[in-house]
C-alpha atoms as a PDB file:
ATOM      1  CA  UNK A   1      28.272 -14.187   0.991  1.00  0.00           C
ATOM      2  CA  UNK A   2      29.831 -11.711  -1.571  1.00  0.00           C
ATOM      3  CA  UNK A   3      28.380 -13.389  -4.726  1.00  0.00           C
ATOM      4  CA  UNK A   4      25.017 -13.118  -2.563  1.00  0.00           C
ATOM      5  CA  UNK A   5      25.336  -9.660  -1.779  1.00  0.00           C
ATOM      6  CA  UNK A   6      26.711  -8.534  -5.201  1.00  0.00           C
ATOM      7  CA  UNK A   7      23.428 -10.275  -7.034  1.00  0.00           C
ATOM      8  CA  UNK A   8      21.201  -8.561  -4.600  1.00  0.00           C
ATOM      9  CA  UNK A   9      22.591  -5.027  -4.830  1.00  0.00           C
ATOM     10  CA  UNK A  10      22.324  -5.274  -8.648  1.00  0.00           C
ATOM     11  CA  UNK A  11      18.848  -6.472  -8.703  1.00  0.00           C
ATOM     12  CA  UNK A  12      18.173  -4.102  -6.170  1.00  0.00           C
ATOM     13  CA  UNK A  13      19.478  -1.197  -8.519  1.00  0.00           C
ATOM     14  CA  UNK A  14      18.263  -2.642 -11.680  1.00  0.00           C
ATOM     15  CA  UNK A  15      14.173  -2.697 -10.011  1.00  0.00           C
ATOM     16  CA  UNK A  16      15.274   0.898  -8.963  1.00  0.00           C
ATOM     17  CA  UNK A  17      15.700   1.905 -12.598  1.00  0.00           C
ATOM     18  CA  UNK A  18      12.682   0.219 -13.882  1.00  0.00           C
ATOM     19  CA  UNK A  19      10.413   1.747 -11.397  1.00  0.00           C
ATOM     20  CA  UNK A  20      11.955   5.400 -12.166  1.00  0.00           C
ATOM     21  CA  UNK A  21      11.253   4.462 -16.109  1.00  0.00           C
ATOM     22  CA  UNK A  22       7.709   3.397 -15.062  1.00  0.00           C
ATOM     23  CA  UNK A  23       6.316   5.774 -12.903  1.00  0.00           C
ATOM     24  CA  UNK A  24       8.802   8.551 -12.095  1.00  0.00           C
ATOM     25  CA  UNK A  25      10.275   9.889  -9.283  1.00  0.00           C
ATOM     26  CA  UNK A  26       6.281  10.458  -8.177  1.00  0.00           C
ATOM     27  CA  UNK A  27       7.011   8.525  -4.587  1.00  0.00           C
ATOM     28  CA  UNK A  28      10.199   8.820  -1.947  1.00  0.00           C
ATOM     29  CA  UNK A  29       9.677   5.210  -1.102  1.00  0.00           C
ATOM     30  CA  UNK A  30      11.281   4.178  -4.182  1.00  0.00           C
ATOM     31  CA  UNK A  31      14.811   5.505  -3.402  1.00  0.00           C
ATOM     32  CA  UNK A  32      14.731   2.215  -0.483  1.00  0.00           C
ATOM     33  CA  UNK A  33      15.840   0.433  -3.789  1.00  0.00           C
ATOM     34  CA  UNK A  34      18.717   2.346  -4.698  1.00  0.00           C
ATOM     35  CA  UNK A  35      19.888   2.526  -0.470  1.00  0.00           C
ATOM     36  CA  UNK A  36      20.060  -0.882  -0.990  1.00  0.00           C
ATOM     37  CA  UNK A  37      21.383  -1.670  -3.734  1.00  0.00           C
ATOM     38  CA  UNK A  38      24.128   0.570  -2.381  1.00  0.00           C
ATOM     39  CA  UNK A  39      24.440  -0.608   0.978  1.00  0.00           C
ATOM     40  CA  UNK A  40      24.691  -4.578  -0.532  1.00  0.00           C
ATOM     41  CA  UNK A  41      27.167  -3.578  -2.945  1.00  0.00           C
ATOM     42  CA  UNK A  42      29.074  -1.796  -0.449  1.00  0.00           C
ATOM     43  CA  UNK A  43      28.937  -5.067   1.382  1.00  0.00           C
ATOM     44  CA  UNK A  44      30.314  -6.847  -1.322  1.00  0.00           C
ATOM     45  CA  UNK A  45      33.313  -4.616  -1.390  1.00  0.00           C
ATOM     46  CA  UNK A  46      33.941  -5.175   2.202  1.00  0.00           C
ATOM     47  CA  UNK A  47      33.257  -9.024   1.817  1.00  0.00           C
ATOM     48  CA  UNK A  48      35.803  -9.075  -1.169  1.00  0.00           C
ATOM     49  CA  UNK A  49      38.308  -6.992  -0.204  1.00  0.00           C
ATOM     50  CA  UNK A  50      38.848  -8.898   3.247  1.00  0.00           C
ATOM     51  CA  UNK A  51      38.687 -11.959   1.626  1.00  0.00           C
ATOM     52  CA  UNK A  52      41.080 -11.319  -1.044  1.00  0.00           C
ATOM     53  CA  UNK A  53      43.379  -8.307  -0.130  1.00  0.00           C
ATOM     54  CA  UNK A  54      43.534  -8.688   3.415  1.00  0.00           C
ATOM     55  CA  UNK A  55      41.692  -5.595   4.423  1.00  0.00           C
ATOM     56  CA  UNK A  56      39.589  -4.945   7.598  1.00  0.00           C
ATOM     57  CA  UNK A  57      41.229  -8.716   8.173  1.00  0.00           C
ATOM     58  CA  UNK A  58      42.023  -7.137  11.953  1.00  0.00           C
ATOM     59  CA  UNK A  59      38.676  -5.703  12.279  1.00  0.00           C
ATOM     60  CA  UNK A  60      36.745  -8.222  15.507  1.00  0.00           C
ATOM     61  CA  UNK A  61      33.136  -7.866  16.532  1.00  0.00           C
ATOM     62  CA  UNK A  62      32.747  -8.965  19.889  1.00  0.00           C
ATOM     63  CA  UNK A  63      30.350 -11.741  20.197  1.00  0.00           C
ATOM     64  CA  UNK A  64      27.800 -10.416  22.151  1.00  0.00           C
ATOM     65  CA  UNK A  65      27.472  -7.717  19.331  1.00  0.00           C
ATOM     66  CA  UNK A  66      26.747 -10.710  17.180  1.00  0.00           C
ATOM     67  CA  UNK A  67      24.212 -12.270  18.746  1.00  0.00           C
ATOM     68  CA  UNK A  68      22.603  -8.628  19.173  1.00  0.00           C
ATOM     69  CA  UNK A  69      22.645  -8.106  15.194  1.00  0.00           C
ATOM     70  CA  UNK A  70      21.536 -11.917  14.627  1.00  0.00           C
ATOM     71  CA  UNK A  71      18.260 -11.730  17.288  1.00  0.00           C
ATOM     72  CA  UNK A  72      17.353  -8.091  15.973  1.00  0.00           C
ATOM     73  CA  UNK A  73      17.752  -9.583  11.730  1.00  0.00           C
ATOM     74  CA  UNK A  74      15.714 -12.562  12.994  1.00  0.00           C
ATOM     75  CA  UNK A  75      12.803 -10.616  14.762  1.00  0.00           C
ATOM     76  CA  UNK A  76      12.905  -8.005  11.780  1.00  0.00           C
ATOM     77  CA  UNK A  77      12.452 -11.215   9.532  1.00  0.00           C
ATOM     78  CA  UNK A  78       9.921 -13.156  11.325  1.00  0.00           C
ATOM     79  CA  UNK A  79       7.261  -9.541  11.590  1.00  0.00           C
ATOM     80  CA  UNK A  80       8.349  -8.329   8.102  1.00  0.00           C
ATOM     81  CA  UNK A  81       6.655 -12.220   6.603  1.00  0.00           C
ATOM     82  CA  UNK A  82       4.014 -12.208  10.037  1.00  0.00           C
ATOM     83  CA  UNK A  83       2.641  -8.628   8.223  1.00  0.00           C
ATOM     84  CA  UNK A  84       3.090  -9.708   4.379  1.00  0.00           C
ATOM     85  CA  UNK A  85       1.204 -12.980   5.303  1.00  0.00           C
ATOM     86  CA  UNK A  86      -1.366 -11.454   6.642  1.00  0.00           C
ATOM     87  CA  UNK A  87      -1.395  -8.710   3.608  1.00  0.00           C
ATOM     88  CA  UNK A  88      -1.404 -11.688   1.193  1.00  0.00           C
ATOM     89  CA  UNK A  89      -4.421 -13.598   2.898  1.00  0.00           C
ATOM     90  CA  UNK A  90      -6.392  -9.966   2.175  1.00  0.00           C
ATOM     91  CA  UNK A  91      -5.047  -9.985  -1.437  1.00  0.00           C
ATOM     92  CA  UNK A  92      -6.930 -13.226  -1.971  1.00  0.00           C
ATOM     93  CA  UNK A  93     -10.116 -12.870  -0.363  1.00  0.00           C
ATOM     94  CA  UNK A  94     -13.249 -12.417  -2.517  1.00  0.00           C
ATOM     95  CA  UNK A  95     -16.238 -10.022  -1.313  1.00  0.00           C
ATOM     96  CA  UNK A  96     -19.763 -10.715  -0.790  1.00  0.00           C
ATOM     97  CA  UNK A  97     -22.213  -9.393  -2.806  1.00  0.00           C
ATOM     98  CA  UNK A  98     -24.913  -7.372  -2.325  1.00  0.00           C
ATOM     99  CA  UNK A  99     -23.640  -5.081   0.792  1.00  0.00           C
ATOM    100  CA  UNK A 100     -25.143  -1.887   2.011  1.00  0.00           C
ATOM    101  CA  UNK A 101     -22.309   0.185   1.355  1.00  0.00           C
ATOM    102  CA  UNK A 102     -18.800   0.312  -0.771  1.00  0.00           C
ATOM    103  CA  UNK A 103     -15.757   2.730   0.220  1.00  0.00           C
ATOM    104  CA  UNK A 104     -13.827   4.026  -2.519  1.00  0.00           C
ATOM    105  CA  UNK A 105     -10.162   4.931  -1.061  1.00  0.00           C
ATOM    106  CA  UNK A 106      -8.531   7.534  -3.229  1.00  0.00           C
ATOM    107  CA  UNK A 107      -5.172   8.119  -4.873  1.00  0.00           C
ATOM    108  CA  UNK A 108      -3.657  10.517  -6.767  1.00  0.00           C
ATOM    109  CA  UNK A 109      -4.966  12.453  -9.190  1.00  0.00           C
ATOM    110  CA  UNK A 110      -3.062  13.986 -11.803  1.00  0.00           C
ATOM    111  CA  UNK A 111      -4.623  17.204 -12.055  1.00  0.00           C
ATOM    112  CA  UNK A 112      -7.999  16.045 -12.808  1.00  0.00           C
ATOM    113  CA  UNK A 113      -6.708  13.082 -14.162  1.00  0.00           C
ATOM    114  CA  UNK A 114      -7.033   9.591 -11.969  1.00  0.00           C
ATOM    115  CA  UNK A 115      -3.620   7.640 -11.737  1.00  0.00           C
ATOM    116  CA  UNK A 116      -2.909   4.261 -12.836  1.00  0.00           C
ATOM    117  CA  UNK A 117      -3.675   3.391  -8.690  1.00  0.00           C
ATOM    118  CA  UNK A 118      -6.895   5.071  -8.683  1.00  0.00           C
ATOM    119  CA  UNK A 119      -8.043   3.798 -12.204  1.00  0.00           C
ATOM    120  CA  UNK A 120      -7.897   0.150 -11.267  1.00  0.00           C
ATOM    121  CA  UNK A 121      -9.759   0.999  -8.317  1.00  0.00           C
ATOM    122  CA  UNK A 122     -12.234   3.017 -10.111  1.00  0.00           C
ATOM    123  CA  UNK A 123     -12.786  -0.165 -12.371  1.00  0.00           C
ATOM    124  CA  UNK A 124     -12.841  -2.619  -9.360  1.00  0.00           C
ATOM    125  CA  UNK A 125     -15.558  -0.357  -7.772  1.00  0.00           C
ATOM    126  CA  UNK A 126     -17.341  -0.168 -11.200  1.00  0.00           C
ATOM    127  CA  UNK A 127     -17.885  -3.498 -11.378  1.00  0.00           C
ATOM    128  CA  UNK A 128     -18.880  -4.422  -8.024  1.00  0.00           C
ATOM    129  CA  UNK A 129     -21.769  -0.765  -8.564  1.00  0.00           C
ATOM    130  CA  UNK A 130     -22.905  -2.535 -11.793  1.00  0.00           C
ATOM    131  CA  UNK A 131     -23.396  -5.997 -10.487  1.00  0.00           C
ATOM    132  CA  UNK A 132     -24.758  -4.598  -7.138  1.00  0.00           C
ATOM    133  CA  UNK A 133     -27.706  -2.436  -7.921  1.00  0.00           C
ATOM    134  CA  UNK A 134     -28.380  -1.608  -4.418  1.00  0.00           C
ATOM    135  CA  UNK A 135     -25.057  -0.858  -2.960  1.00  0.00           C
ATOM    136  CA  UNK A 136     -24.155   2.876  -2.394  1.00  0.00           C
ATOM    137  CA  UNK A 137     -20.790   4.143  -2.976  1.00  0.00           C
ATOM    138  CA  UNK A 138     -18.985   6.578  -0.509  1.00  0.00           C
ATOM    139  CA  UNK A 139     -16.035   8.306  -2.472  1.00  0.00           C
ATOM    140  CA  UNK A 140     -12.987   8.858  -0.260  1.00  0.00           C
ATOM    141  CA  UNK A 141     -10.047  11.569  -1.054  1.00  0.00           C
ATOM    142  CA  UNK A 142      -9.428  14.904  -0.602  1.00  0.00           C
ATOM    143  CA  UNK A 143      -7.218  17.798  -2.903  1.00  0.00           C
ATOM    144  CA  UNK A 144      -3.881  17.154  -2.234  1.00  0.00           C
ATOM    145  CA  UNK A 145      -0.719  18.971  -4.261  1.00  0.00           C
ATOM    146  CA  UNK A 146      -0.754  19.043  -7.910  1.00  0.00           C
ATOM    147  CA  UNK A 147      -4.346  18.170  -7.729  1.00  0.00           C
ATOM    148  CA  UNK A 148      -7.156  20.831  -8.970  1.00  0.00           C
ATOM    149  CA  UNK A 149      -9.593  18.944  -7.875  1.00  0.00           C
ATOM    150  CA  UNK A 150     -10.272  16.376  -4.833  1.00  0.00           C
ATOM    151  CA  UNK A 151      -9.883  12.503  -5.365  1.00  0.00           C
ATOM    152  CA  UNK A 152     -13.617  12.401  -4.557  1.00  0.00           C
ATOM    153  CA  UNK A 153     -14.510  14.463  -7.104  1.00  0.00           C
ATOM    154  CA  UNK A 154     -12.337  12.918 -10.100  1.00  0.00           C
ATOM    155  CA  UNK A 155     -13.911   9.446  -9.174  1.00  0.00           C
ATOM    156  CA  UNK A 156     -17.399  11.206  -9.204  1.00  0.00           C
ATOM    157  CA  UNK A 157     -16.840  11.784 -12.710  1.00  0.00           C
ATOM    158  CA  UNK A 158     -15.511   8.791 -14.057  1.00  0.00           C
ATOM    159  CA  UNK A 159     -18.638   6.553 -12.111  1.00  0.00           C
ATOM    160  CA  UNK A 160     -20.955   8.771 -13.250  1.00  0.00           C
ATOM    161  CA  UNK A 161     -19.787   8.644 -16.675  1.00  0.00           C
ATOM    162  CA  UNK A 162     -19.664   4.921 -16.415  1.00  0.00           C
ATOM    163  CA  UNK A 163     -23.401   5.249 -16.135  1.00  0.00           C
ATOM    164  CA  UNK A 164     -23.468   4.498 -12.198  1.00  0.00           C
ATOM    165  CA  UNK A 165     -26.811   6.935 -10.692  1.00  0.00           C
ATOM    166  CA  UNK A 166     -25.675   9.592  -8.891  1.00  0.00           C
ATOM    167  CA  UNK A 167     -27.968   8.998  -6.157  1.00  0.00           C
ATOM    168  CA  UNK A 168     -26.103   6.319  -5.321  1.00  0.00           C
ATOM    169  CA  UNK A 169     -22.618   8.094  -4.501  1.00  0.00           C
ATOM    170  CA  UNK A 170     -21.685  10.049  -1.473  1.00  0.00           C
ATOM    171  CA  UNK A 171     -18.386  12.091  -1.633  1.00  0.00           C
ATOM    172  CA  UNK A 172     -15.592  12.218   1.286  1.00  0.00           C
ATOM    173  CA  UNK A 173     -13.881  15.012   0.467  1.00  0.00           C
ATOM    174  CA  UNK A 174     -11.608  15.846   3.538  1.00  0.00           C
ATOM    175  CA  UNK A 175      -9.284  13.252   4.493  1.00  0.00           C
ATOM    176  CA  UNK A 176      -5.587  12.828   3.127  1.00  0.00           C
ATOM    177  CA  UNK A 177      -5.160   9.451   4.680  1.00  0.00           C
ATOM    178  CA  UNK A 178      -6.190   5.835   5.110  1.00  0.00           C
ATOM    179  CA  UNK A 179      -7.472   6.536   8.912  1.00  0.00           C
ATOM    180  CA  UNK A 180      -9.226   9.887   7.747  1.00  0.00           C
ATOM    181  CA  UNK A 181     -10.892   7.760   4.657  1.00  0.00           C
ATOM    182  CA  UNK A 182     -12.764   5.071   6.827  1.00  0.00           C
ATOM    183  CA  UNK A 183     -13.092   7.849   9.867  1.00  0.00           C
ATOM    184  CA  UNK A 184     -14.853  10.514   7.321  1.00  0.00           C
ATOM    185  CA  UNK A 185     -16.811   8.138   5.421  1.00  0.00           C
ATOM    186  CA  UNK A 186     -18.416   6.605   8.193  1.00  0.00           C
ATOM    187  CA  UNK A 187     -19.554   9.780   9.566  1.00  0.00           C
ATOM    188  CA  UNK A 188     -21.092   9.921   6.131  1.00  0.00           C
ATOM    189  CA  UNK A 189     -22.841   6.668   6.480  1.00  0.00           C
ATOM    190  CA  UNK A 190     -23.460   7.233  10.291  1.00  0.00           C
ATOM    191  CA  UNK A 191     -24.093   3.694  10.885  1.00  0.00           C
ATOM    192  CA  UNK A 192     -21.393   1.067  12.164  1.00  0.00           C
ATOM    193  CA  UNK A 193     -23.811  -2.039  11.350  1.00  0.00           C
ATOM    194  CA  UNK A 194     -24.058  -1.962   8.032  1.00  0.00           C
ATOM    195  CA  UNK A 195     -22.238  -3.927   5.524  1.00  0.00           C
ATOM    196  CA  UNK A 196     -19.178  -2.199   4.085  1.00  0.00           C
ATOM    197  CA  UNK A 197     -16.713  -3.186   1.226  1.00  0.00           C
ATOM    198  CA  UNK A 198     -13.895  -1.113   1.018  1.00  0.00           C
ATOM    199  CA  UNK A 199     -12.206  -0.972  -2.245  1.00  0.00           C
ATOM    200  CA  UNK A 200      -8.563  -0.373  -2.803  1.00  0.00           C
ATOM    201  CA  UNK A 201      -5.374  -1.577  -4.381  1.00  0.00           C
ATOM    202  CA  UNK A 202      -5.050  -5.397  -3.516  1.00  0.00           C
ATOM    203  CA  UNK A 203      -1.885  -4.338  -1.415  1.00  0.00           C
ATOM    204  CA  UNK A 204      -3.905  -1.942   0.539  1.00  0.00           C
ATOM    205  CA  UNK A 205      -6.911  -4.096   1.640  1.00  0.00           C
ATOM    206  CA  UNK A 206      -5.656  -5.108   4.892  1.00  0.00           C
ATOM    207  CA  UNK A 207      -4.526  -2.016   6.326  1.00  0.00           C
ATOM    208  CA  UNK A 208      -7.913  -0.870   5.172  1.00  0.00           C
ATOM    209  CA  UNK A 209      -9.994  -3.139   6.553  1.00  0.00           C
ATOM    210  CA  UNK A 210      -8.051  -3.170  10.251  1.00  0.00           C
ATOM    211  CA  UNK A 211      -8.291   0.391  10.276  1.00  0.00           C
ATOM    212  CA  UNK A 212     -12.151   0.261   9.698  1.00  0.00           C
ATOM    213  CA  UNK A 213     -12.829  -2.540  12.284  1.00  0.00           C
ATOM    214  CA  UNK A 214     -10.586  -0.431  14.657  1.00  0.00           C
ATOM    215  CA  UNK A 215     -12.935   2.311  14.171  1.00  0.00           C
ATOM    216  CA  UNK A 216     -15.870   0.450  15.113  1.00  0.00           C
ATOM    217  CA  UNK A 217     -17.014  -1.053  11.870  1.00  0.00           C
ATOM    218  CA  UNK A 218     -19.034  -4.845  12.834  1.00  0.00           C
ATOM    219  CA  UNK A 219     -19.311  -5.840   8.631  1.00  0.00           C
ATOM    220  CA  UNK A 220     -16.398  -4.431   6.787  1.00  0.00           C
ATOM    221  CA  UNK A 221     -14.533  -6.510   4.521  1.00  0.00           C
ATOM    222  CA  UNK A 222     -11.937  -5.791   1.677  1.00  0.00           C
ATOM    223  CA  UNK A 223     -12.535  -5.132  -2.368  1.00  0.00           C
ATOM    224  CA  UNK A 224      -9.359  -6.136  -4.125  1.00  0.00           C
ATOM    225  CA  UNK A 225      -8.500  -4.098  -7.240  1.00  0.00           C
ATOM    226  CA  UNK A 226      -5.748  -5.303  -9.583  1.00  0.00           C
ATOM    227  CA  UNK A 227      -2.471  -4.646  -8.619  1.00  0.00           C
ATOM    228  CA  UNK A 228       0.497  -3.282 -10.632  1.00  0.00           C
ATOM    229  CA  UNK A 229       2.935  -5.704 -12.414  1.00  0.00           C
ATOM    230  CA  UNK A 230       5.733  -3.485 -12.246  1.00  0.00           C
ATOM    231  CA  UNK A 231       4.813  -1.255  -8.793  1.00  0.00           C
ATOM    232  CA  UNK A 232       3.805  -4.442  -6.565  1.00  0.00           C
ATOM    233  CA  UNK A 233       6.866  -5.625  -5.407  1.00  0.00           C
ATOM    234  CA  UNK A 234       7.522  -2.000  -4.018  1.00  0.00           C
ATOM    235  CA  UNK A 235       4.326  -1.165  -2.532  1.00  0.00           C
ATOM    236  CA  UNK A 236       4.188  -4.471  -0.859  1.00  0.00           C
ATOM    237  CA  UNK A 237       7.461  -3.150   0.817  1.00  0.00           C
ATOM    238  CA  UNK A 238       6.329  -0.038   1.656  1.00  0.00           C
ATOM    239  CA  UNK A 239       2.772  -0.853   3.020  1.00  0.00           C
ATOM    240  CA  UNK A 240       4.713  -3.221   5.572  1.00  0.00           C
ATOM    241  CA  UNK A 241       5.930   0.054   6.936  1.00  0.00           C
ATOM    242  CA  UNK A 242       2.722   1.307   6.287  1.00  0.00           C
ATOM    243  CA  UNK A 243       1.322  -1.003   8.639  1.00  0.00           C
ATOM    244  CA  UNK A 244       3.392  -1.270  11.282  1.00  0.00           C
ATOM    245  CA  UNK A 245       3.345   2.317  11.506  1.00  0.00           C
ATOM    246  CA  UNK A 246      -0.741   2.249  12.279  1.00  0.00           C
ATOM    247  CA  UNK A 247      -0.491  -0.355  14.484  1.00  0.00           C
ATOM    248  CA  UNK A 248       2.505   1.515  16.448  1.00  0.00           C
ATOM    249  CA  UNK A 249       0.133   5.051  16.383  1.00  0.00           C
ATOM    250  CA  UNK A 250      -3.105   2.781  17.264  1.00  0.00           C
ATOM    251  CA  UNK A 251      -5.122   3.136  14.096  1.00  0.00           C
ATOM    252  CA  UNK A 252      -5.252  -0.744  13.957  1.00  0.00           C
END
């Protein structure tokens, strides 16, 4: 159990490190990595310590404490792979072509700049304009801090300068959140029987999707854009939170 622990808490702080290299300090989720890489190597020292110097030797945890701790770690485990499965199956699921409508989810924007996130987005949705000369594009994001201008917009621009017609985008501007992206685009598009693709980060499909059925939508279905090599592991983390978090406040 040490060794185990030991490996994990360095590989826990090691991903920490390579994500702060990466990206920055741009997202609080990150420092999960570092809590546990502390808390396992903390573990280790209480695993090696008892085992070879005796200490906490005197320290008993009643039984039924035991079973408490082994029946909450088992029903964390089995909804923590019940949610990633069912993020995964998203992941891999190719669009139709040729529907009415795509949703554009934004992400942050780097003054007017669009982040890596929102770039391979931008590039998924690209494609999917160019290939699909009938499909309309409703751009999701509003200004958020360190922005000067809103997500909507900064996509605007890069489509447009991809050579996609403007008459075929609508811009979102308002929201600052999944729910608010499908809620505010749909009054946009003002019908729920249309077919919708929404395009986001492959992590992010599934939360978007559920969230747009929840709100009423009959033919909505997920866009994939590439993932991160690096981020992945941690947003795949995070958007179990994410998720379970929605489902807890009703959005899906």
């Amino acid at each position: 159990m040490e060794s185990v622990c030991f490996i994990l808490g360095i590989l826990c702080l090691v991903y920490y490190g390579v994500i702060l290299k990466y990206a920055g300090n741009s997202s609080n989720f990150i420092k999960i990595w570092a809590a546990l890489g502390g808390g396992f190597l903390c573990a280790f020292l209480f695993f090696y310590m008892r085992e070879n110097y005796g200490f906490f030797a005197e320290m008993i945890i009643p039984e039924f404490l035991k079973v408490i701790i082994a029946v909450v770690a088992a029903a964390g485990a089995v909804l923590f792979f019940c949610v990633e499965w069912q993020i995964f199956r998203a992941m891999r699921r190719k669009p139709d072509q040729g529907l009415d409508y795509i949703i554009v989810l934004g992400a942050h924007v780097k003054g007017s700049i669009p982040s890596r996130a929102l770039y391979k987005r931008l590039y998924c949705a690209e494609k999917y304009l160019k290939e699909n000369p009938a499909t309309r594009a409703v751009l999701s994001g509003g200004q958020g801090k360190g922005e000067e201008i809103s997500e909507a917009e900064a996509m605007r621009r890069y489509l447009e300068k991809s050579g996609i017609d403007s008459r075929r985008i609508f811009l979102e501007n308002r929201s600052v959140n999944t729910k608010e992206n499908l809620q505010f685009s749909m009054e946009i598009i003002q019908n729920f029987n249309v077919s919708i693709g929404v395009v986001t980060n492959d992590f992010h499909v599934f939360r978007g999707v559920s969230i747009g059925k929840k709100l009423g939508c009959r033919k909505i279905q997920g866009i994939p854009a590439k993932g991160d090599i690096v981020m992945e592991l941690n947003y795949l983390v995070r958007e179990f939170f994410a998720v379970v978090k929605d489902k807890i406040a009703g959005n899906i």
